[in-house]
C-alpha atoms as a PDB file:
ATOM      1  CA  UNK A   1      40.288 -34.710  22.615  1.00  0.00           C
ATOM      2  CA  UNK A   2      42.142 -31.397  21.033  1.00  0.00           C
ATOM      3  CA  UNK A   3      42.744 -28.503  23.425  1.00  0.00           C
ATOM      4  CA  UNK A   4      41.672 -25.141  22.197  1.00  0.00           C
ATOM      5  CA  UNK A   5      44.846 -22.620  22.413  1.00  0.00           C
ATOM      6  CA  UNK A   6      44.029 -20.536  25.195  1.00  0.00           C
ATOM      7  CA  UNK A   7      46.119 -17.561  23.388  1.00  0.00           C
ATOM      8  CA  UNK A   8      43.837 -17.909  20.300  1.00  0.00           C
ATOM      9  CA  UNK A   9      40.502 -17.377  22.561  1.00  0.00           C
ATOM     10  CA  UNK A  10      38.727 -17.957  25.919  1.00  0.00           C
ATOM     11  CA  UNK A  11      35.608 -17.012  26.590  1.00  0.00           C
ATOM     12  CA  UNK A  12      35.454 -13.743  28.570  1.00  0.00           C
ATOM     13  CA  UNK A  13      31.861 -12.503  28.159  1.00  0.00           C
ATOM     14  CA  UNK A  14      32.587  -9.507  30.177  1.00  0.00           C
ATOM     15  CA  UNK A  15      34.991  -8.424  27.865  1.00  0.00           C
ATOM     16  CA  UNK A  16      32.868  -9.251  25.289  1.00  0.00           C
ATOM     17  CA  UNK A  17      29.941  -7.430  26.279  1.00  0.00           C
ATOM     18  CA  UNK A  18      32.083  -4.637  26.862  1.00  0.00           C
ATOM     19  CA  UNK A  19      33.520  -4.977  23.586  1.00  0.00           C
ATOM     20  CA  UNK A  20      30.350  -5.010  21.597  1.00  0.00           C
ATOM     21  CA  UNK A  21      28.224  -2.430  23.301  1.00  0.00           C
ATOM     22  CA  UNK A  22      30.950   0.344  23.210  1.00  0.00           C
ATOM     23  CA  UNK A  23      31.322  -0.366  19.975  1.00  0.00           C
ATOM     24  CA  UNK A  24      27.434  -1.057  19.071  1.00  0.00           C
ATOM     25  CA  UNK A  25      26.884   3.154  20.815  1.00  0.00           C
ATOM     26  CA  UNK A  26      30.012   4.206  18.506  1.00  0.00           C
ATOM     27  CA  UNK A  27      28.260   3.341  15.594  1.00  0.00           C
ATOM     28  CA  UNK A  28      25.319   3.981  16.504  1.00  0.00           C
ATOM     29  CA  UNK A  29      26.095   7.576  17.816  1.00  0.00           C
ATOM     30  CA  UNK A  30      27.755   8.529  13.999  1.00  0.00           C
ATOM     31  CA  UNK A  31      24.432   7.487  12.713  1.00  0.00           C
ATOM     32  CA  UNK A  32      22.679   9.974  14.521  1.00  0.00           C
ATOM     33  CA  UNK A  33      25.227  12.766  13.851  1.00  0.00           C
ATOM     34  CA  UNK A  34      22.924  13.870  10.799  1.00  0.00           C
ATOM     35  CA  UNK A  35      20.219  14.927  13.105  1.00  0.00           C
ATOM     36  CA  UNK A  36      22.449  17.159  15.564  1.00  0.00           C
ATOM     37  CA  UNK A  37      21.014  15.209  18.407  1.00  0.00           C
ATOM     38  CA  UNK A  38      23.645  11.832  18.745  1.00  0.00           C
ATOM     39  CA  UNK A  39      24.704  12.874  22.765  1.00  0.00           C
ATOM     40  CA  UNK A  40      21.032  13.710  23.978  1.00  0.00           C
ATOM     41  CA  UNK A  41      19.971  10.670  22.376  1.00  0.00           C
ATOM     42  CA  UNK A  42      23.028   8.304  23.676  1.00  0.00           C
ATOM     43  CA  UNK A  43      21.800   9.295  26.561  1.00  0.00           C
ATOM     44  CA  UNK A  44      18.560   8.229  26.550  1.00  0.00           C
ATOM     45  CA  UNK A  45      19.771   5.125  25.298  1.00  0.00           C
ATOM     46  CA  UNK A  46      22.084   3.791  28.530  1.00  0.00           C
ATOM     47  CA  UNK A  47      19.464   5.299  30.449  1.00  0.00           C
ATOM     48  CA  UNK A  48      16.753   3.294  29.053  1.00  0.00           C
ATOM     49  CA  UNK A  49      19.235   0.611  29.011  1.00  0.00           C
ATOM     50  CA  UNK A  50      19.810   0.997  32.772  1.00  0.00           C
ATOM     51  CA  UNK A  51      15.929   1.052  33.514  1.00  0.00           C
ATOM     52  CA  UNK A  52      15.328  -2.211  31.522  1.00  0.00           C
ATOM     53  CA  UNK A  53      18.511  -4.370  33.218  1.00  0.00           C
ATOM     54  CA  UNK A  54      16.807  -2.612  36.457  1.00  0.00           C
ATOM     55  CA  UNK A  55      13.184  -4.475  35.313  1.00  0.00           C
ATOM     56  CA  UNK A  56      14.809  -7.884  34.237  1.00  0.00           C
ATOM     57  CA  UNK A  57      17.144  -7.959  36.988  1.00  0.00           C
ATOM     58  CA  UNK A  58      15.877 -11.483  38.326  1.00  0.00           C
ATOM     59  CA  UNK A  59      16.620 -12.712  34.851  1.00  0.00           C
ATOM     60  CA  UNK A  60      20.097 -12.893  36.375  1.00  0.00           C
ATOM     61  CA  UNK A  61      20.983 -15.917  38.016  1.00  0.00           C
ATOM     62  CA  UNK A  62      24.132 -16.695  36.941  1.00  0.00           C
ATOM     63  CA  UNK A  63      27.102 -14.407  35.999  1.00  0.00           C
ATOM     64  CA  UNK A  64      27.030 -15.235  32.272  1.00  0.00           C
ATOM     65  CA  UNK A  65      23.213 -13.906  31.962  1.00  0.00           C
ATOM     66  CA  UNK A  66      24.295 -10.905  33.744  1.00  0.00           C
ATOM     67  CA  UNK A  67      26.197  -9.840  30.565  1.00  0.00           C
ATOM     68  CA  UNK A  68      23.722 -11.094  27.963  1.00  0.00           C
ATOM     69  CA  UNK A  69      21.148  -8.632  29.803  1.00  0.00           C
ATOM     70  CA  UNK A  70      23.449  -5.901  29.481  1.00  0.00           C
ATOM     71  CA  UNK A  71      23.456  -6.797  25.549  1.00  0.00           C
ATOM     72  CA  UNK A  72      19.892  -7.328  25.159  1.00  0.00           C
ATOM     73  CA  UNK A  73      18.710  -4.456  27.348  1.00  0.00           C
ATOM     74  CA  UNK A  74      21.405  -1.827  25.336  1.00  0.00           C
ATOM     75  CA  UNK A  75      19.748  -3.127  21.781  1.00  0.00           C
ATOM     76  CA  UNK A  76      16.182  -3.068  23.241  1.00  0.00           C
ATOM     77  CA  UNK A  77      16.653   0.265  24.642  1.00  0.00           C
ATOM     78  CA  UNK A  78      18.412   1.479  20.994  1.00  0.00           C
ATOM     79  CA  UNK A  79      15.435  -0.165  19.185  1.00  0.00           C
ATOM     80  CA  UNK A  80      12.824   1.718  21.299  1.00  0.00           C
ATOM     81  CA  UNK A  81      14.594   4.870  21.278  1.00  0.00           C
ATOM     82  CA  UNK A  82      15.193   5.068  17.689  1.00  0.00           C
ATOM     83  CA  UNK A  83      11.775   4.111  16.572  1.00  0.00           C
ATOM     84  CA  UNK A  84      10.598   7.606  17.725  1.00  0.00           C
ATOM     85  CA  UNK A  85      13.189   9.215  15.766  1.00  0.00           C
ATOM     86  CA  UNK A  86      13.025   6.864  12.367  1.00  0.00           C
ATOM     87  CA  UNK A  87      10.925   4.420  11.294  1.00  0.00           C
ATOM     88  CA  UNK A  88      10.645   1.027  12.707  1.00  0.00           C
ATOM     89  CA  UNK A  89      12.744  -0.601   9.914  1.00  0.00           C
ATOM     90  CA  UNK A  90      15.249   2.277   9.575  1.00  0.00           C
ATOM     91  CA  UNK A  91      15.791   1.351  13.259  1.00  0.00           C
ATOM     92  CA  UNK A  92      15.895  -2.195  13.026  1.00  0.00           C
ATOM     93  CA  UNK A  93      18.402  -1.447   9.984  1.00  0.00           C
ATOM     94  CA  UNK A  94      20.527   0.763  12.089  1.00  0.00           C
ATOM     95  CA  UNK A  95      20.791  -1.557  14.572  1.00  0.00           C
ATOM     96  CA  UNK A  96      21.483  -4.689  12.597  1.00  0.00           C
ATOM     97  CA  UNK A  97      24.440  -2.177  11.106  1.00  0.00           C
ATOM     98  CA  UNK A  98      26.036  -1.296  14.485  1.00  0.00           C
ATOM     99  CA  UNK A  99      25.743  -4.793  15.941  1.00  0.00           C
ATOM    100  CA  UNK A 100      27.302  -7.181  13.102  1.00  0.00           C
ATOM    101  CA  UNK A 101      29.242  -5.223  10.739  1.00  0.00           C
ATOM    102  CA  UNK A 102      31.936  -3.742  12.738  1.00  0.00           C
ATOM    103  CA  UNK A 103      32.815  -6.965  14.003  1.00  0.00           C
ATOM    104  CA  UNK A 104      32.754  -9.217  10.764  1.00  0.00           C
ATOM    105  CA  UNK A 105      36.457  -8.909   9.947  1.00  0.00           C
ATOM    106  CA  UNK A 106      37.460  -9.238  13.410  1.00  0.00           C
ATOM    107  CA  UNK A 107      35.390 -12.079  13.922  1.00  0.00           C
ATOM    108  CA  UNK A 108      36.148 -14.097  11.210  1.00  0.00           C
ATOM    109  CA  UNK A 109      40.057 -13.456  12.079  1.00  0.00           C
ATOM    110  CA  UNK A 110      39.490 -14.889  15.843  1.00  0.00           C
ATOM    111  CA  UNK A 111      37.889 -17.757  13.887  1.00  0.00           C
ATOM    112  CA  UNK A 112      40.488 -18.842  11.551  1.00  0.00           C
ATOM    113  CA  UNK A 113      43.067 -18.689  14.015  1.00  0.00           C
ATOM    114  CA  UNK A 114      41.039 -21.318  15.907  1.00  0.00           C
ATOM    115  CA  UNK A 115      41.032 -23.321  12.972  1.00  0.00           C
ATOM    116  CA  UNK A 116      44.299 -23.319  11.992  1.00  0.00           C
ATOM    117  CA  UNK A 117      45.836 -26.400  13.489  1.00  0.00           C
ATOM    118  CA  UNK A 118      45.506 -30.080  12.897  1.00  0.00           C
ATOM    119  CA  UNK A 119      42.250 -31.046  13.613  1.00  0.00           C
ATOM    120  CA  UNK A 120      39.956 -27.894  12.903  1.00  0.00           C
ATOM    121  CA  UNK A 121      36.776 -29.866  13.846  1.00  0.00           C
ATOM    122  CA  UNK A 122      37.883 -30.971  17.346  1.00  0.00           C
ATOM    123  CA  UNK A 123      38.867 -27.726  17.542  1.00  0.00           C
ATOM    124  CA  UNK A 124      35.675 -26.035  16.774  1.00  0.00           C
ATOM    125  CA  UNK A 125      34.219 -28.468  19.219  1.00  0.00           C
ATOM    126  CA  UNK A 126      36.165 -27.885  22.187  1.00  0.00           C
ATOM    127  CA  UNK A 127      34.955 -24.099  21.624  1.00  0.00           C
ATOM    128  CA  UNK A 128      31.821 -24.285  21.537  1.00  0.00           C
ATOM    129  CA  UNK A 129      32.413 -26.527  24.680  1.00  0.00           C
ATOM    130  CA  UNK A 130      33.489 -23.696  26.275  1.00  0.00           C
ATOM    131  CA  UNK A 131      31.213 -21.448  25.314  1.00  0.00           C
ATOM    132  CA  UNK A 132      28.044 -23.648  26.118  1.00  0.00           C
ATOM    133  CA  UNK A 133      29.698 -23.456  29.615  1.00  0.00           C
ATOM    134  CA  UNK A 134      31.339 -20.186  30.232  1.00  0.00           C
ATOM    135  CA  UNK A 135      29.894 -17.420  27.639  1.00  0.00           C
ATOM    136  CA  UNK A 136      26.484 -18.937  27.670  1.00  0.00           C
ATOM    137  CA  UNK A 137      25.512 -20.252  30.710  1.00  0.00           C
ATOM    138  CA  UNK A 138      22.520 -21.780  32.187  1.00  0.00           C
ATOM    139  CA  UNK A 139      19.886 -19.848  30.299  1.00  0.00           C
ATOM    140  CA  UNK A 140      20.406 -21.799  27.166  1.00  0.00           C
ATOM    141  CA  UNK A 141      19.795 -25.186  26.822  1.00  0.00           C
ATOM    142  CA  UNK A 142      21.609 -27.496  25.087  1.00  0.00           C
ATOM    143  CA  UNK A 143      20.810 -30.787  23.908  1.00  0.00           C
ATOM    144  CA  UNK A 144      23.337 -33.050  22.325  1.00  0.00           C
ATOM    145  CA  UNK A 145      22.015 -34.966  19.412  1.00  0.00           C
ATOM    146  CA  UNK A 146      25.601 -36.427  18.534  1.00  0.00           C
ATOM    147  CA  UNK A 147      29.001 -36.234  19.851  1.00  0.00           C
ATOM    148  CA  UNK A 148      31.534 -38.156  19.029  1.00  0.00           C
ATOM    149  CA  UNK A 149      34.543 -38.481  15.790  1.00  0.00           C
ATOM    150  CA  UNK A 150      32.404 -38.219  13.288  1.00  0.00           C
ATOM    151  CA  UNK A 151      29.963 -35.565  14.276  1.00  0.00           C
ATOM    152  CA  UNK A 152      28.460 -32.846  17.078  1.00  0.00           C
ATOM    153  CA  UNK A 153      25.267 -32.531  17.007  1.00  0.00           C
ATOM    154  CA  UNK A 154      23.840 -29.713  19.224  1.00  0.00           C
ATOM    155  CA  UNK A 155      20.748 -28.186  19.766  1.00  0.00           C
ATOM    156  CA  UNK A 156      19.658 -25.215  21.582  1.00  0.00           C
ATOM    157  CA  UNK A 157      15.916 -25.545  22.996  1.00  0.00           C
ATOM    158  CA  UNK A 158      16.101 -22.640  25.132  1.00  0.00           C
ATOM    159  CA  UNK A 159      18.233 -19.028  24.634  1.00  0.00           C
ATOM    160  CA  UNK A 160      17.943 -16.210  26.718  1.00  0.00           C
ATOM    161  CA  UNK A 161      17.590 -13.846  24.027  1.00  0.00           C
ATOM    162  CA  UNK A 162      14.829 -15.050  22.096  1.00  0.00           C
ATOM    163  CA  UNK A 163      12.907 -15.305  25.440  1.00  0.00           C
ATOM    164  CA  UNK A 164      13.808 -12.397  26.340  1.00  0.00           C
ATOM    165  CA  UNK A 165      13.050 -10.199  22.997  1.00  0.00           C
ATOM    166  CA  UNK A 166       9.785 -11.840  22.661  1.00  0.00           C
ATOM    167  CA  UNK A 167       8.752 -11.160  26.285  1.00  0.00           C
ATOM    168  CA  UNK A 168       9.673  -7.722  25.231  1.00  0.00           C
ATOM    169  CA  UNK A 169       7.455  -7.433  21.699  1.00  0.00           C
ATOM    170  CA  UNK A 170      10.504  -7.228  20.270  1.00  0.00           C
ATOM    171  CA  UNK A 171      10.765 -11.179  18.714  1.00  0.00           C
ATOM    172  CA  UNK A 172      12.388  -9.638  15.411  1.00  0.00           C
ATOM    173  CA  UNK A 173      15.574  -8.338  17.221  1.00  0.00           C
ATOM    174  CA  UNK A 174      16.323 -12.068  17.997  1.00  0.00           C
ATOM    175  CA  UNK A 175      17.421 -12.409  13.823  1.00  0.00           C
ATOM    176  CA  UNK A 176      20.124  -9.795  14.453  1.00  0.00           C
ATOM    177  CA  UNK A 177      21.986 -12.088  17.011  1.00  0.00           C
ATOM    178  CA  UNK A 178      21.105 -15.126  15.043  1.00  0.00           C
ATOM    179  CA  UNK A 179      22.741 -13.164  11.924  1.00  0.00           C
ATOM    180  CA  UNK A 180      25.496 -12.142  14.305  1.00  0.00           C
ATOM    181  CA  UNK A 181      26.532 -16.223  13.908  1.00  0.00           C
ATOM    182  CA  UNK A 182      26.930 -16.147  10.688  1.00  0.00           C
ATOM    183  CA  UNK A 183      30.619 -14.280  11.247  1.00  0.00           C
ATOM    184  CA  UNK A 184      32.471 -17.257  12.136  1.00  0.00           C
ATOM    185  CA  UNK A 185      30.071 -19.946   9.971  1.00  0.00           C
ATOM    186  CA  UNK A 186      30.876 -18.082   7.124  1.00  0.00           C
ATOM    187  CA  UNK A 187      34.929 -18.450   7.886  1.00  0.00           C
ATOM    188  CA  UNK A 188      34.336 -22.337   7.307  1.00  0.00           C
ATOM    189  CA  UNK A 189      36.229 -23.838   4.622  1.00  0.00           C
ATOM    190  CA  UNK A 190      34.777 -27.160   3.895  1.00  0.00           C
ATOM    191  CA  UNK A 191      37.662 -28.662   1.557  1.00  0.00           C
ATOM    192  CA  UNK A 192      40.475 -26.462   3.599  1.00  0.00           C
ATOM    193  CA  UNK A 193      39.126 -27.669   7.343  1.00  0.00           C
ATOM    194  CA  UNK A 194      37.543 -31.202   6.482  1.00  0.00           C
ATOM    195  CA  UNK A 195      34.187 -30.084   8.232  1.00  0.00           C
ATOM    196  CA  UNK A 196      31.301 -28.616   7.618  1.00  0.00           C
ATOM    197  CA  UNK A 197      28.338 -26.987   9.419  1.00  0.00           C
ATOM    198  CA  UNK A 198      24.476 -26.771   9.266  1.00  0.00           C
ATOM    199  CA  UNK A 199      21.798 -24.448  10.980  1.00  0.00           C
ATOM    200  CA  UNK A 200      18.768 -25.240   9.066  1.00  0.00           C
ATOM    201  CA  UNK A 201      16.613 -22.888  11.334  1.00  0.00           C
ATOM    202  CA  UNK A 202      16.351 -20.602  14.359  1.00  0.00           C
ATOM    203  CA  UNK A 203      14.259 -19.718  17.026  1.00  0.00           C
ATOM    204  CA  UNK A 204      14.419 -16.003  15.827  1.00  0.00           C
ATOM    205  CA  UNK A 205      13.803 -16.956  12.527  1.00  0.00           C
ATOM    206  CA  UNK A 206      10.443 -19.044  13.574  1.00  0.00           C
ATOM    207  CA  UNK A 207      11.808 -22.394  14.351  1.00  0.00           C
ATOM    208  CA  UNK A 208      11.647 -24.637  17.218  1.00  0.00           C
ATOM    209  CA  UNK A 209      15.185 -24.798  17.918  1.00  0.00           C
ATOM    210  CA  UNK A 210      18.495 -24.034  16.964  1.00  0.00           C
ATOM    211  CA  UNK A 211      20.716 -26.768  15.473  1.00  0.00           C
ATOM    212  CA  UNK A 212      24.635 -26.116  15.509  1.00  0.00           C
ATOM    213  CA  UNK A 213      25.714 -29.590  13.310  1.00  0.00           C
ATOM    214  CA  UNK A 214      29.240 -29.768  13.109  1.00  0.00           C
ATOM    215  CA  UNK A 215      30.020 -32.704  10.818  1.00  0.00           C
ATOM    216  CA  UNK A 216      33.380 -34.106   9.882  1.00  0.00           C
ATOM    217  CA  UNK A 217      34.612 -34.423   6.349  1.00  0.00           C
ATOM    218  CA  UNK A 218      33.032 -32.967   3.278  1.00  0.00           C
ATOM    219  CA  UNK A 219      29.435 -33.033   2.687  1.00  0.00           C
ATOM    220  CA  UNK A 220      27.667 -35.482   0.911  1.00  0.00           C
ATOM    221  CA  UNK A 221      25.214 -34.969  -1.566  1.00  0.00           C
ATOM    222  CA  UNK A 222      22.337 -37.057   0.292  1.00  0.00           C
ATOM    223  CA  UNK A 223      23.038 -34.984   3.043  1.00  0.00           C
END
């Protein structure tokens, strides 16, 4: 089996979170400059934020799901905060904004470092080994279809955030992390990595599951 480099990435979803929430409220906050009101209503936000992690807090039970509350709870709090300040789909749009599009390019750079080397599928493999195990955690499920050379086949049954958005009446904010994805399946090169992928639904988009199908070689047209 390949062996991701551990100077191109390792899973650190403290960092991560970090990462992405700072930078989710940065955005955020210059969208609200218009209205003279972006520091009262940061505010509110981690505040809210704070409450909701306070309410879910038994959703924690192992340190992975700590962090993905902290994410969920910052974009719930956003989403419910900015809805009495724009419409609902101005916030949803907002939100969508700050949480993908700041880290596109930076994504898709972590990605094709990963995938520069020899065997780019084992290599995608092996990271989403490790992030099954050590970014996601116990709170998603994962079922393995197929593993082996000539495909990985995994599905997710369960995921903390759709459970959690929909427990929430929030199901739509699921899509935005679903989207969030498609950074690193859109760095892909079929022809230049001999692989391809396939996520034909997902539970935030109303499906039963979510199918990550890493196949190796080039697609085939009965496929």
């Amino acid at each position: 089996m390949g062996k991701i480099n551990q100077e191109q990435y390792h899973p650190d979803p403290a960092m991560e979170t970090q990462m992405i929430v700072q930078i989710f409220l940065n955005v955020i906050e210059q969208e609200l400059k218009e209205i003279n009101q972006s520091k009262e209503i940061i505010k509110e936000i981690n505040l809210k934020s704070k409450e909701i992690q306070n309410d879910h807090r038994d959703w924690i039970i192992d340190e992975p799901s700590r962090y993905h509350l902290e994410t969920v709870a910052i974009v719930l709090s956003t989403y419910l905060i900015l809805k009495s300040v724009w419409s609902k789909e101005e916030a949803f749009h907002s939100i969508r904004k700050a949480f993908i599009e700041p880290f596109r390019e930076y994504g898709k750079e972590k990605t094709n470092l990963t995938l520069d080397s020899e065997n780019p599928f084992r290599q995608i493999v092996d990271l989403s080994r490790m992030r099954e195990q050590y970014f996601f955690g116990s709170t998603f499920t994962f079922e393995r279809v197929q593993d082996d050379e000539h495909a990985y086949l995994l599905d997710v049954t369960n995921c903390f955030y759709h459970n959690f958005f929909s427990k929430n009446n929030a199901p739509e904010l699921t899509a935005i992390f679903c989207e969030f994805d498609n950074i690193w399946i859109d760095s892909i090169d079929t022809k230049k990595h001999k692989f391809y992928f396939e996520r034909t639904e997902t539970m935030g988009l109303g499906g039963k599951k979510c199918p990550f199908y890493f196949y190796q070689g080039e697609k085939r047209d009965d496929k």
